[in-house]
N, C-alpha and C. Protein backbone atom coordinates (compact mmCIF):
# COMPACT_ATOMS: atom_id res chain seq x y z
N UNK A 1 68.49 99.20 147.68
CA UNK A 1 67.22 98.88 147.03
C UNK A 1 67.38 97.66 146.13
N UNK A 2 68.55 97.64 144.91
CA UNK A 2 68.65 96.31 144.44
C UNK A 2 68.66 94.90 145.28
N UNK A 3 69.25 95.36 146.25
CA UNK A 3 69.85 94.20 147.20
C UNK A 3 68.75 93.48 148.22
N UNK A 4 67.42 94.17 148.09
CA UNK A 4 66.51 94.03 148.98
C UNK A 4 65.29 93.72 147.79
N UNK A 5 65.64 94.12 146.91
CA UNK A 5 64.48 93.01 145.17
C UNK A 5 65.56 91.98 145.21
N UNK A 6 66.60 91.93 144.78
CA UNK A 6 67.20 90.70 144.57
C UNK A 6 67.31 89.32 145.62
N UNK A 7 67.16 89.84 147.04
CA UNK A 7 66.46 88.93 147.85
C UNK A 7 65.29 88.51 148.00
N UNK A 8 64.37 89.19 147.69
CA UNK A 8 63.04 89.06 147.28
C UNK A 8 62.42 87.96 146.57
N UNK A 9 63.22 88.59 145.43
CA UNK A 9 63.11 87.46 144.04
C UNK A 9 63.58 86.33 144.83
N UNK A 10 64.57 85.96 145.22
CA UNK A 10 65.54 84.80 145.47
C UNK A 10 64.59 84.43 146.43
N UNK A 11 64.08 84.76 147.28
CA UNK A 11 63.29 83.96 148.71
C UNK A 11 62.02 83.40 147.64
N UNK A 12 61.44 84.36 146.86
CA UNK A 12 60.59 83.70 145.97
C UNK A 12 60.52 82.73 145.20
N UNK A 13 61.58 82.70 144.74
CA UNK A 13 62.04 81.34 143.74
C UNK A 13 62.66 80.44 144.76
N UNK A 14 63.29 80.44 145.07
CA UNK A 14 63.65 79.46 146.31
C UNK A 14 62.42 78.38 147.32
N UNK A 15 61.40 79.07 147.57
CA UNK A 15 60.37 78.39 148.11
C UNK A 15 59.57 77.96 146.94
N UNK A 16 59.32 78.43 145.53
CA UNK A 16 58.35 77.51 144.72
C UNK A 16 59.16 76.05 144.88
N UNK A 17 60.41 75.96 144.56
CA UNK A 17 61.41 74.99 144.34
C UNK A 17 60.94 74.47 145.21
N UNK A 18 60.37 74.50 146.50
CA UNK A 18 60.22 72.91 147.51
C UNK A 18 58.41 72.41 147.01
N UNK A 19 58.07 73.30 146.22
CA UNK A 19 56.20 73.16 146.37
C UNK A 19 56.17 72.00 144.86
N UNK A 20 55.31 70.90 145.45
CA UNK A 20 54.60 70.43 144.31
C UNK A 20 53.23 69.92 144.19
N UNK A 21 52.37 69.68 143.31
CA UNK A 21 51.25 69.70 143.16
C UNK A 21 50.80 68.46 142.12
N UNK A 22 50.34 67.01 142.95
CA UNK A 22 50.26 66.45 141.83
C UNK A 22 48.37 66.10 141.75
N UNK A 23 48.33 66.00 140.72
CA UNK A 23 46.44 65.72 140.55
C UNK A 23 46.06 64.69 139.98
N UNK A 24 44.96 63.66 140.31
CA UNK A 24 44.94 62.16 139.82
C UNK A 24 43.69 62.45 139.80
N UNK A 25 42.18 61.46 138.56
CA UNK A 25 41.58 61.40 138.12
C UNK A 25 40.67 60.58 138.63
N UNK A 26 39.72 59.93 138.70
CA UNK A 26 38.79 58.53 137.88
C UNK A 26 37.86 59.06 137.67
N UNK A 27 37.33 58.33 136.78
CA UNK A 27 35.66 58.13 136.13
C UNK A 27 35.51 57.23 135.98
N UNK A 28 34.67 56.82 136.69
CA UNK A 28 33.93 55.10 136.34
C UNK A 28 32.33 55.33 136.27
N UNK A 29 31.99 55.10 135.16
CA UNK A 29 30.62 55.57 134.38
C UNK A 29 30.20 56.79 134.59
N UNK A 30 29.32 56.85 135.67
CA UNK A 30 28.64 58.81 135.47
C UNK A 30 29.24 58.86 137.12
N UNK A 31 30.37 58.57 137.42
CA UNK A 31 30.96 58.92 139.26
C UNK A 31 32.59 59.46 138.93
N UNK A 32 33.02 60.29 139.16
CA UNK A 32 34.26 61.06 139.04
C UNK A 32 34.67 61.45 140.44
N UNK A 33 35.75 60.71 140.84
CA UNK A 33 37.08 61.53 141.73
C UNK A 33 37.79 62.20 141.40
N UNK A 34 38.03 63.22 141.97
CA UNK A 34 39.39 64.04 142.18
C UNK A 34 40.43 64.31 143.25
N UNK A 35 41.35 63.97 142.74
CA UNK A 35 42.14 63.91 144.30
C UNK A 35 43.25 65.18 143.99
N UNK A 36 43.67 65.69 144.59
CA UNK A 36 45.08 66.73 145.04
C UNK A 36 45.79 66.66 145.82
N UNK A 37 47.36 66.80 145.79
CA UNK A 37 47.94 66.49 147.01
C UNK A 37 49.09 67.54 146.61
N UNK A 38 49.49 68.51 147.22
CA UNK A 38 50.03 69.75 147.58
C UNK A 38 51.34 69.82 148.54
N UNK A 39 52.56 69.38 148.44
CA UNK A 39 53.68 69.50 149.25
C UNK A 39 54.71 70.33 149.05
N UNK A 40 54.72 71.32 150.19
CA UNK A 40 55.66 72.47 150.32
C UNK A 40 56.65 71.92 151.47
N UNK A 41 57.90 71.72 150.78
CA UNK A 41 58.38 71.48 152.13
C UNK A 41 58.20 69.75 152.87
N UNK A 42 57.96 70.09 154.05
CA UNK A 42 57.15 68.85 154.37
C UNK A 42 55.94 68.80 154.77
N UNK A 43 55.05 69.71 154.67
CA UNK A 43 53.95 69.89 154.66
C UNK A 43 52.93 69.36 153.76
N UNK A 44 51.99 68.70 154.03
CA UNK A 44 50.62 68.24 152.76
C UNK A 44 49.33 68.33 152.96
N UNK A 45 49.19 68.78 151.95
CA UNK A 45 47.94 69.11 152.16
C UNK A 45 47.25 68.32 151.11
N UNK A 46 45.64 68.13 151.47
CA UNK A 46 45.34 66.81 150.13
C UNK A 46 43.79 67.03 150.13
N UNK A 47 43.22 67.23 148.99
CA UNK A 47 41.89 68.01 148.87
C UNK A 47 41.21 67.12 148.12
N UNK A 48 40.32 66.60 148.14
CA UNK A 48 39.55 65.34 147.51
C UNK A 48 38.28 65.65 147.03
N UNK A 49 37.79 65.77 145.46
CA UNK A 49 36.21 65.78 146.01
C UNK A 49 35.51 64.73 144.77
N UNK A 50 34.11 64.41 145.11
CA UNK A 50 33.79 63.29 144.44
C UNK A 50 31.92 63.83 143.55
N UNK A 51 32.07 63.73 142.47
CA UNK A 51 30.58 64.53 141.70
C UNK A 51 30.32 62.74 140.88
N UNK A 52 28.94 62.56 141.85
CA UNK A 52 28.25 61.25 141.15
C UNK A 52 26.94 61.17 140.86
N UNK A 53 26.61 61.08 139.49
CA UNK A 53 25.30 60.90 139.18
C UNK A 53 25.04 59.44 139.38
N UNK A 54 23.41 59.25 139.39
CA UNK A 54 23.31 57.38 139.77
C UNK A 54 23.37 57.20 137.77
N UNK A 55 23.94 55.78 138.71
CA UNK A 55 24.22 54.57 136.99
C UNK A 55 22.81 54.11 136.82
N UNK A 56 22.53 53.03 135.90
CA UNK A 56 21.57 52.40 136.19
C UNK A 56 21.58 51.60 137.01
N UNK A 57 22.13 51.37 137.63
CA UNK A 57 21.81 50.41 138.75
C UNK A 57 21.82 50.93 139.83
N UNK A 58 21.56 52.28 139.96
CA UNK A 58 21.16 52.91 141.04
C UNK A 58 20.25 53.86 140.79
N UNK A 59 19.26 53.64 139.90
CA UNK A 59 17.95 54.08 139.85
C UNK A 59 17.27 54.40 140.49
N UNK A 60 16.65 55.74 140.64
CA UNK A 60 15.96 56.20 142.07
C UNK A 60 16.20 57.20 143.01
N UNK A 61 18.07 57.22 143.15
CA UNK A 61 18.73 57.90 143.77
C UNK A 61 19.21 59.24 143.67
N UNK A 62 19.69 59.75 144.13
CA UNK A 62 20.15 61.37 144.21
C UNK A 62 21.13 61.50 143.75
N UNK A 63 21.41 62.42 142.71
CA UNK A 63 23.24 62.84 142.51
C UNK A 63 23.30 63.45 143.61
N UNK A 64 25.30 63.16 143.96
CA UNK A 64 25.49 64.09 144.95
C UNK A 64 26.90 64.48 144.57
N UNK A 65 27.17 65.49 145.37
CA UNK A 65 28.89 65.81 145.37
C UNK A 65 29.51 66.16 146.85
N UNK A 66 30.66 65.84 146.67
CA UNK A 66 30.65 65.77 148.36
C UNK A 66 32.52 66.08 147.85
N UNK A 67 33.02 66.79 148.67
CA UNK A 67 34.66 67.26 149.13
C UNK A 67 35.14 67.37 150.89
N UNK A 68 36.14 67.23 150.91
CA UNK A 68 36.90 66.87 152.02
C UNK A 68 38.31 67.55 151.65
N UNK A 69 39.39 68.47 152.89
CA UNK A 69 40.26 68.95 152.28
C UNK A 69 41.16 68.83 153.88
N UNK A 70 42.39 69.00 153.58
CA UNK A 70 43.04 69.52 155.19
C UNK A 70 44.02 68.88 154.61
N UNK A 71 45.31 69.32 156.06
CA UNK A 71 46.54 69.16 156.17
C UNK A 71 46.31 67.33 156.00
N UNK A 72 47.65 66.54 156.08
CA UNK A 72 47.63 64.93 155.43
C UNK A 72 49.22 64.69 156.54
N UNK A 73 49.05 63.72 156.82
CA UNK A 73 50.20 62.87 157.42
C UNK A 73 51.00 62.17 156.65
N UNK A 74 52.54 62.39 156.31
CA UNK A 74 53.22 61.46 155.34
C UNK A 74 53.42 60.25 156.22
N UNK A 75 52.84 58.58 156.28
CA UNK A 75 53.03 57.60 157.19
C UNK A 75 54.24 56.93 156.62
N UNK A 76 54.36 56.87 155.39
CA UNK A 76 55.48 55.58 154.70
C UNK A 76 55.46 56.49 153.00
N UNK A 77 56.48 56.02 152.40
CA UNK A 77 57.09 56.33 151.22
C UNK A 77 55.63 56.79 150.49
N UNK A 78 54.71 55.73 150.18
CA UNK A 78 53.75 55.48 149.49
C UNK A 78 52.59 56.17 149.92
N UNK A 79 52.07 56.50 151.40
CA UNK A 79 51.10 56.49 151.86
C UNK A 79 50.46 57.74 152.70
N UNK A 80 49.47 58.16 152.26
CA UNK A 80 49.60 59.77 153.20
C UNK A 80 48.30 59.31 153.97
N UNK A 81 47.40 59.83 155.07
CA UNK A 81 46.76 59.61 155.84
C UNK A 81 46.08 61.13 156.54
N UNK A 82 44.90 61.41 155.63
CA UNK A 82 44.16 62.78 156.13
C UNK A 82 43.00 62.43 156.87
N UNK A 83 42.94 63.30 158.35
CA UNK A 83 41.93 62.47 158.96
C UNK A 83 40.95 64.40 159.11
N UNK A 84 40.03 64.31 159.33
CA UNK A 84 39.02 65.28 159.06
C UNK A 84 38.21 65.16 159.97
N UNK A 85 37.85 65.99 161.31
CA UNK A 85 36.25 66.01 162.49
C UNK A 85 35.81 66.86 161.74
N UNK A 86 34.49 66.32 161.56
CA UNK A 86 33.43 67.35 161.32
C UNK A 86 32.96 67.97 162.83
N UNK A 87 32.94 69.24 162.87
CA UNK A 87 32.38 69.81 163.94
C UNK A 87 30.96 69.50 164.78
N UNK A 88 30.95 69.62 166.20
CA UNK A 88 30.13 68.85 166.52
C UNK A 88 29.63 67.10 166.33
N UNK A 89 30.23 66.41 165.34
CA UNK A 89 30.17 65.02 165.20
C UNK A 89 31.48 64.43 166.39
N UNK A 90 31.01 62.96 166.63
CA UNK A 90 32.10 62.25 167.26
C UNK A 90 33.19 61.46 166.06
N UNK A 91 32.39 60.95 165.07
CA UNK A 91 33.08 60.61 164.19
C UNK A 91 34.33 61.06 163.46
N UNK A 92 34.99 60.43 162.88
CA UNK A 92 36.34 61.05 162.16
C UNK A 92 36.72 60.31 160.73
N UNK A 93 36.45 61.12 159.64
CA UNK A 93 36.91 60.81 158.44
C UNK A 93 38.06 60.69 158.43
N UNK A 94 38.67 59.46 157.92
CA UNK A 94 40.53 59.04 157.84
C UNK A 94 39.64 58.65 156.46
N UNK A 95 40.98 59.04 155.47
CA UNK A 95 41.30 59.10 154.23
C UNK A 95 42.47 57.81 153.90
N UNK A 96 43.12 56.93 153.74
CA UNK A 96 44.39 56.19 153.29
C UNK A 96 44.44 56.56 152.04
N UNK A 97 45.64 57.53 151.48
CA UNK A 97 45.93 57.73 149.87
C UNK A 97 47.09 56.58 149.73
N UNK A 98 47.09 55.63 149.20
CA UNK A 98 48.10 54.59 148.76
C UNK A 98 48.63 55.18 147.16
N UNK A 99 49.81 55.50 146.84
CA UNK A 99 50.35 56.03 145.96
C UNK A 99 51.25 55.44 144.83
N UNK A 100 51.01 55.52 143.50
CA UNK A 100 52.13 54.33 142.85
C UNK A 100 52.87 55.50 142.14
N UNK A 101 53.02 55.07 140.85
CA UNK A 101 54.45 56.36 140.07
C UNK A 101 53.11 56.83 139.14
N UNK A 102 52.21 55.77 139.12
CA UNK A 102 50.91 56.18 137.89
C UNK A 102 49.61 56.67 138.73
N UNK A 103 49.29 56.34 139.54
CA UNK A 103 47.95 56.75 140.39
C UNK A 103 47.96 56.39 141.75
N UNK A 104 46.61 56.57 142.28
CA UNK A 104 46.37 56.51 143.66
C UNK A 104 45.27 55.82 144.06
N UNK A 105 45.40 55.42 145.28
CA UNK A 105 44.00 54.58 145.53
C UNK A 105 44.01 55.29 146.81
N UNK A 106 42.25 54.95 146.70
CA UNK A 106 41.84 55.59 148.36
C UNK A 106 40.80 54.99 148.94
N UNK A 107 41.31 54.64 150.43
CA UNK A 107 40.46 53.99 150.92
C UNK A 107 39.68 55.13 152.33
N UNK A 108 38.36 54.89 153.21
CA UNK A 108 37.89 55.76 153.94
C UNK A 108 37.18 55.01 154.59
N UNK A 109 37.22 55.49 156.40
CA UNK A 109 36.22 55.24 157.15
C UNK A 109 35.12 55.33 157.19
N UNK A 110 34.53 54.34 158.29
CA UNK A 110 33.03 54.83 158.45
C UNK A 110 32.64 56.23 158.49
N UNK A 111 33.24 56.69 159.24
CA UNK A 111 32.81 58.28 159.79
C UNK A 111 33.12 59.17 158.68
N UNK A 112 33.56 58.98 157.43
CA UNK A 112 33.46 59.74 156.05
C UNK A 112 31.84 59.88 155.84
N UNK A 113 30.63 59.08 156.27
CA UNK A 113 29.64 58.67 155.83
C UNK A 113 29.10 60.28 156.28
N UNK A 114 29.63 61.09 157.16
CA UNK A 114 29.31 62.13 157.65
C UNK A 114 29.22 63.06 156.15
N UNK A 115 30.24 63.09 155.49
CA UNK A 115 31.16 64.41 154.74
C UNK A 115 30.46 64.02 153.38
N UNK A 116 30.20 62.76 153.12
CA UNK A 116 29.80 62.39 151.74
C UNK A 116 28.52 61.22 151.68
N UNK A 117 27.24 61.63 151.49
CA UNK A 117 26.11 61.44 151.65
C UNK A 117 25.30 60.76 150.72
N UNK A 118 24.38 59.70 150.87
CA UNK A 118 24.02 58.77 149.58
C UNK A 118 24.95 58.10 148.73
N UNK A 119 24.82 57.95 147.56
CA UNK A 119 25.78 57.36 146.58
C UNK A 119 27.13 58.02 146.91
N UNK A 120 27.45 58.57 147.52
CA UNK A 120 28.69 59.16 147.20
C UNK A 120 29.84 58.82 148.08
N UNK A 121 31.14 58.54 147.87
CA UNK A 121 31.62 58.27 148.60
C UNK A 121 32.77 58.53 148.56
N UNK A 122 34.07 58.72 149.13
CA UNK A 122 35.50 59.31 149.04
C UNK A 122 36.09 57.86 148.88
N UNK A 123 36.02 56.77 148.78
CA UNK A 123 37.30 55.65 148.85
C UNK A 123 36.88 54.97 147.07
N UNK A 124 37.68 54.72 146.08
CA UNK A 124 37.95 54.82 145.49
C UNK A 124 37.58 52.93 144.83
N UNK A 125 37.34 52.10 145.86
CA UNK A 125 36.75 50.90 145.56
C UNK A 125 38.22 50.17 144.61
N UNK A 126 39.24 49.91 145.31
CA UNK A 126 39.86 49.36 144.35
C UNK A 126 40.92 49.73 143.36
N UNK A 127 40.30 50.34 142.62
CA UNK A 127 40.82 51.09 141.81
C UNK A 127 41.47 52.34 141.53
N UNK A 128 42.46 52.75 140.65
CA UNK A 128 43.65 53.73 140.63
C UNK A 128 42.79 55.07 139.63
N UNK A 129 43.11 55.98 140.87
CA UNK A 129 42.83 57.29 140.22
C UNK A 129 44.45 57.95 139.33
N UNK A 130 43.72 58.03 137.95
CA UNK A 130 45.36 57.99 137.34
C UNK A 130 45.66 59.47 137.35
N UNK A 131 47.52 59.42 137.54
CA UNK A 131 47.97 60.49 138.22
C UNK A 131 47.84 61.69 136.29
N UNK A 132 47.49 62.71 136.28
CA UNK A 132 47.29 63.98 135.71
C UNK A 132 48.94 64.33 135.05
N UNK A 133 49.51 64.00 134.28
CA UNK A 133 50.71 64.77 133.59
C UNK A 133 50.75 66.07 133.09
């Protein structure tokens, strides 16, 4: 019975040890990203979602919020690559997460236009979503 908790424990602690979880930010006026990226192993998973009210200079328009989530491709040191079908669409949301030691940038296809609607959008325009300590 000890010998079968004490493996237990050990398989338990043993697999947090490969899992990490890092979380990056922006806000640029009343539009907020969130990004997640989740690696067990070699596995990733990368969950994105975006809550934007209009600025003034988009007067008129709709808040929206829009998320996107799934397994992610590690391509290069820096760079993960989550691509997403929406069911029934032909289109395909590809995600590019470009990664530094401080944040992330993200860029997205046309066919995101599916997943995130009006003002809203998953690619990040440039700018570094800073990484969460």
């Amino acid at each position: 019975m000890k010998k079968s908790l004490f493996m237990a424990v050990a398989m338990l602690v043993s697999g947090s040890v490969f899992a990490t979880t890092d979380h990056y930010v922006l806000r640029n006026d009343s539009h907020i990203h969130h990004l997640k990226i989740t690696t067990i192993k070699n596995e990733v998973t990368v969950a994105t979602d975006v809550d934007f009210e209009p600025t003034a200079a988009e007067t008129g328009r709709e808040a929206c919020t829009a998320d996107v989530s799934g397994e992610a491709k590690t391509v290069a040191a820096n760079e993960i690559v989550l691509r997403k079908h929406l069911a029934g669409e032909a289109a395909v949301c590809e995600l590019k997460i470009h990664l530094s030691p401080a944040g992330a940038k993200i860029d997205q296809s046309e066919g995101c236009a599916n997943f995130a609607a009006g003002i809203c959008h998953f690619s990040s325009d440039g700018k570094d979503l800073v990484k969460v300590q």
